[in-house]
N, C-alpha and C. Protein backbone atom coordinates (compact mmCIF):
# COMPACT_ATOMS: atom_id res chain seq x y z
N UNK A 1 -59.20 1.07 -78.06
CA UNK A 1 -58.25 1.88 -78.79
C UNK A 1 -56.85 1.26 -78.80
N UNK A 2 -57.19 0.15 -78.28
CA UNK A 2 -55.19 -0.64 -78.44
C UNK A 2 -54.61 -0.58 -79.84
N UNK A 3 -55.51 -0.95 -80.93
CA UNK A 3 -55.11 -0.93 -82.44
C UNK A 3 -54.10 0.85 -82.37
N UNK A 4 -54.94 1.66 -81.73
CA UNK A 4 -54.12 3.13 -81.99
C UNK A 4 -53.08 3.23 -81.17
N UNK A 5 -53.59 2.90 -79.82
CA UNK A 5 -52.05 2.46 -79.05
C UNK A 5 -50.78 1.96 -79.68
N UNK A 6 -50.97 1.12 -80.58
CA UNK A 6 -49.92 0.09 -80.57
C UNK A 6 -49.13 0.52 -81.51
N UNK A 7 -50.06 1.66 -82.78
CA UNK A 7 -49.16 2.37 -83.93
C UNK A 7 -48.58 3.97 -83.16
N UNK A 8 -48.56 4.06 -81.87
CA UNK A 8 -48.24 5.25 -81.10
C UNK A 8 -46.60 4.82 -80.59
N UNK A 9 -46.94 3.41 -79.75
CA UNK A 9 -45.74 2.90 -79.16
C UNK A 9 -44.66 2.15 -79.89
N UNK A 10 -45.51 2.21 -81.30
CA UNK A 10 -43.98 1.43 -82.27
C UNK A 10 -43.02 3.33 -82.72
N UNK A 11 -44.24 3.96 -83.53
CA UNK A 11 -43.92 5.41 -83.65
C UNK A 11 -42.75 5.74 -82.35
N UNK A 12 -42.82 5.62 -81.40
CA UNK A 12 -42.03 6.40 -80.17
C UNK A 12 -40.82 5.71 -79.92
N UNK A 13 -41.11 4.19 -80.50
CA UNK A 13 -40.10 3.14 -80.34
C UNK A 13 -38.66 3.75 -81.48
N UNK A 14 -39.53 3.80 -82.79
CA UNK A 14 -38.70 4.54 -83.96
C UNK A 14 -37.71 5.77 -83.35
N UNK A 15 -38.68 6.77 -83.13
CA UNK A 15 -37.61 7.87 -82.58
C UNK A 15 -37.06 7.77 -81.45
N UNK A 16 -37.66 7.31 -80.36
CA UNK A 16 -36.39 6.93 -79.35
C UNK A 16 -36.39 5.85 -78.73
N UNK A 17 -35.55 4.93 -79.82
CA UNK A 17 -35.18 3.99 -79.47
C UNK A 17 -33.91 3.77 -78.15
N UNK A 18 -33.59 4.87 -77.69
CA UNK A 18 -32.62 4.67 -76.82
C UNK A 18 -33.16 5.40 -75.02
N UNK A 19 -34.50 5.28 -75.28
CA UNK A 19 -35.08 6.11 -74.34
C UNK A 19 -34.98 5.25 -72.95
N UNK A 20 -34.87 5.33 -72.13
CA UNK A 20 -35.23 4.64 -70.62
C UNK A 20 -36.33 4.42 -70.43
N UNK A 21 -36.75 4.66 -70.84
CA UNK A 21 -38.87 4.06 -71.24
C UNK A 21 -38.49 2.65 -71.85
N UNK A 22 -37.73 2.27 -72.48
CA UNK A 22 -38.01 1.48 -73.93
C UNK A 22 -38.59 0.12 -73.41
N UNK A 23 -37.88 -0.38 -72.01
CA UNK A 23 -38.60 -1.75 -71.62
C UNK A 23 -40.15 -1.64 -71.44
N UNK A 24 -40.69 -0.87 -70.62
CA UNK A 24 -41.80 -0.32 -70.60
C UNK A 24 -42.46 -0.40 -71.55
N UNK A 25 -42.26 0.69 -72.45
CA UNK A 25 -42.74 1.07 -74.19
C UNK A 25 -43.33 -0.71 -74.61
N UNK A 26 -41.65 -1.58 -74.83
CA UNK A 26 -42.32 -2.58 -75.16
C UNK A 26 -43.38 -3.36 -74.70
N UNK A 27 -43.22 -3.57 -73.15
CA UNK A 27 -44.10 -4.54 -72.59
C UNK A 27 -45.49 -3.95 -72.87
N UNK A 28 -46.04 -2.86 -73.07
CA UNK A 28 -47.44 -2.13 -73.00
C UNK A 28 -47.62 -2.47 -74.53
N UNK A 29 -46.79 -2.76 -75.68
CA UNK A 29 -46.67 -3.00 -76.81
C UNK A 29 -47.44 -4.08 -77.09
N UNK A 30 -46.61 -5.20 -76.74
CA UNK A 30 -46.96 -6.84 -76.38
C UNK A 30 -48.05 -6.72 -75.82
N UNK A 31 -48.40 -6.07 -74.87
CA UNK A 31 -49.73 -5.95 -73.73
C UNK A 31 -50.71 -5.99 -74.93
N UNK A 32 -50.96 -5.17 -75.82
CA UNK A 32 -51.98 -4.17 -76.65
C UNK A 32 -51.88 -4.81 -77.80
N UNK A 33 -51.06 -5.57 -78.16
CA UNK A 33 -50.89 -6.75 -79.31
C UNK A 33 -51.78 -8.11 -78.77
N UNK A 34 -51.51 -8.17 -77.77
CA UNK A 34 -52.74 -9.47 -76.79
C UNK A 34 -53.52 -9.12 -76.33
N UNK A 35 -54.01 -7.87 -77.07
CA UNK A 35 -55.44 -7.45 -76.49
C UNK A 35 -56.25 -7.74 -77.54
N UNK A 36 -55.51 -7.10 -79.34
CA UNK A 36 -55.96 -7.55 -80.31
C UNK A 36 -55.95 -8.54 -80.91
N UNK A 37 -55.59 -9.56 -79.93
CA UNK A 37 -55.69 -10.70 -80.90
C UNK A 37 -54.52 -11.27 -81.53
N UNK A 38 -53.50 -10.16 -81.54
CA UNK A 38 -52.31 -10.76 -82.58
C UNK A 38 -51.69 -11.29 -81.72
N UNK A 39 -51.69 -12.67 -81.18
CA UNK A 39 -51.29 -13.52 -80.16
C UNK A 39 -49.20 -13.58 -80.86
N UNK A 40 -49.31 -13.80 -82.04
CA UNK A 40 -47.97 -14.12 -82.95
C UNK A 40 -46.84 -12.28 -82.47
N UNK A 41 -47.47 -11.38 -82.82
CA UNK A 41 -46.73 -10.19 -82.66
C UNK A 41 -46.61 -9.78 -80.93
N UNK A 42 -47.30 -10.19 -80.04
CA UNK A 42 -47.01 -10.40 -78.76
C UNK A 42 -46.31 -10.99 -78.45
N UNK A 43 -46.33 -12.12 -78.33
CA UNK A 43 -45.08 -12.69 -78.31
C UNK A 43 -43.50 -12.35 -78.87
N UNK A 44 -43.57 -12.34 -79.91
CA UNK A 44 -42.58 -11.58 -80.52
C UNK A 44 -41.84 -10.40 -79.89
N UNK A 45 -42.70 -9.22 -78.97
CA UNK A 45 -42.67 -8.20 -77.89
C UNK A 45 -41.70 -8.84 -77.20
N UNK A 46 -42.63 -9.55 -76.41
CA UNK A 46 -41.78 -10.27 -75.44
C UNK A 46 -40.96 -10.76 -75.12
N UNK A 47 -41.15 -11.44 -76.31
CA UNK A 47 -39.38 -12.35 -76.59
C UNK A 47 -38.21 -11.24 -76.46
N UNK A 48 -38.73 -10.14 -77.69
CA UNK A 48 -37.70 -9.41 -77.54
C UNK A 48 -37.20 -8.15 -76.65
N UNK A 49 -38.20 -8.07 -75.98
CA UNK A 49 -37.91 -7.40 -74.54
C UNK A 49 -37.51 -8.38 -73.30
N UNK A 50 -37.34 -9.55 -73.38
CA UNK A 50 -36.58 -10.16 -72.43
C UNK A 50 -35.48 -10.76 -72.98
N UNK A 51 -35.21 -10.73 -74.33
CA UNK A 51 -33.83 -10.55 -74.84
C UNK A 51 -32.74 -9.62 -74.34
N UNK A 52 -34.01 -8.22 -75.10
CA UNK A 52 -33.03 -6.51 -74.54
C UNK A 52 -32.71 -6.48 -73.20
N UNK A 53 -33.73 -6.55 -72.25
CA UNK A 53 -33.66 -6.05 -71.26
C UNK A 53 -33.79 -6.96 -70.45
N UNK A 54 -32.86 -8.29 -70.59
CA UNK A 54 -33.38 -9.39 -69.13
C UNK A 54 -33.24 -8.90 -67.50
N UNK A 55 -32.84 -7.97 -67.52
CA UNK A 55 -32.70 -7.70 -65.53
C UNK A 55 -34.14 -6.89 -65.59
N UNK A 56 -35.08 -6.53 -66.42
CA UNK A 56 -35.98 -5.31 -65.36
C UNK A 56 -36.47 -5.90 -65.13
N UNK A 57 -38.19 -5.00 -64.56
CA UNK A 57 -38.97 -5.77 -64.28
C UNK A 57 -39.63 -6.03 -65.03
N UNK A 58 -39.85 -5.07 -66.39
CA UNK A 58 -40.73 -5.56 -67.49
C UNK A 58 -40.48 -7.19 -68.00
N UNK A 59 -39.00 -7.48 -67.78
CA UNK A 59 -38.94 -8.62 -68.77
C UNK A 59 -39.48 -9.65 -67.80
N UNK A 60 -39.50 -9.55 -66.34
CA UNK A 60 -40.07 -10.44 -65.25
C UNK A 60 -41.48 -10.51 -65.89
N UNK A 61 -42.47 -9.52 -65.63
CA UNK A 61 -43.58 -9.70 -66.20
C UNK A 61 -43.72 -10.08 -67.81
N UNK A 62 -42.96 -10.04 -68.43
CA UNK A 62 -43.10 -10.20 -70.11
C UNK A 62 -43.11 -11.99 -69.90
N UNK A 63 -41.98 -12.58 -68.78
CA UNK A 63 -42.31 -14.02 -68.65
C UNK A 63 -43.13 -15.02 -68.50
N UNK A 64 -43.88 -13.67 -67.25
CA UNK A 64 -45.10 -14.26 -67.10
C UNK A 64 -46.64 -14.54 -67.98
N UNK A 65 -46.32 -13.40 -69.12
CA UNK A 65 -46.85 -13.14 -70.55
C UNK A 65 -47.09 -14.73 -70.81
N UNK A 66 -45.57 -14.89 -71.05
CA UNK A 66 -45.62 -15.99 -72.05
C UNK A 66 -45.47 -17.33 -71.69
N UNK A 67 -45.90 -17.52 -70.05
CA UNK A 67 -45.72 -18.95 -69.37
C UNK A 67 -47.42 -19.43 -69.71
């Protein structure tokens, strides 16, 4: 069910984009994008959750994503 996941966590991304979830939100994003296959839109996640948010821990693990 990641394909439905992934149109849930962009949806939640839209309306709250300013949520304290949002590093989170993304990395499970990226997660569920490299589950389906879309190796190109995972990345993309990632990148841009360790853009937004370089101190958490999501963006620690989003590194490890993409090493």
């Amino acid at each position: 069910e990641y394909s439905n996941a992934i149109a849930y966590f962009k949806e939640s991304a839209k309306r709250y984009s300013k949520a304290k979830y949002m590093p989170n939100l993304m990395l499970h994003t990226a997660i569920a994008l490299k589950k389906t296959k879309d190796e190109d839109g995972a990345q993309q996640f990632f990148q841009a959750l360790i853009a937004k948010y370089p101190n958490s821990a999501e963006a620690k693990k989003a590194e490890k994503f993409l090493k």
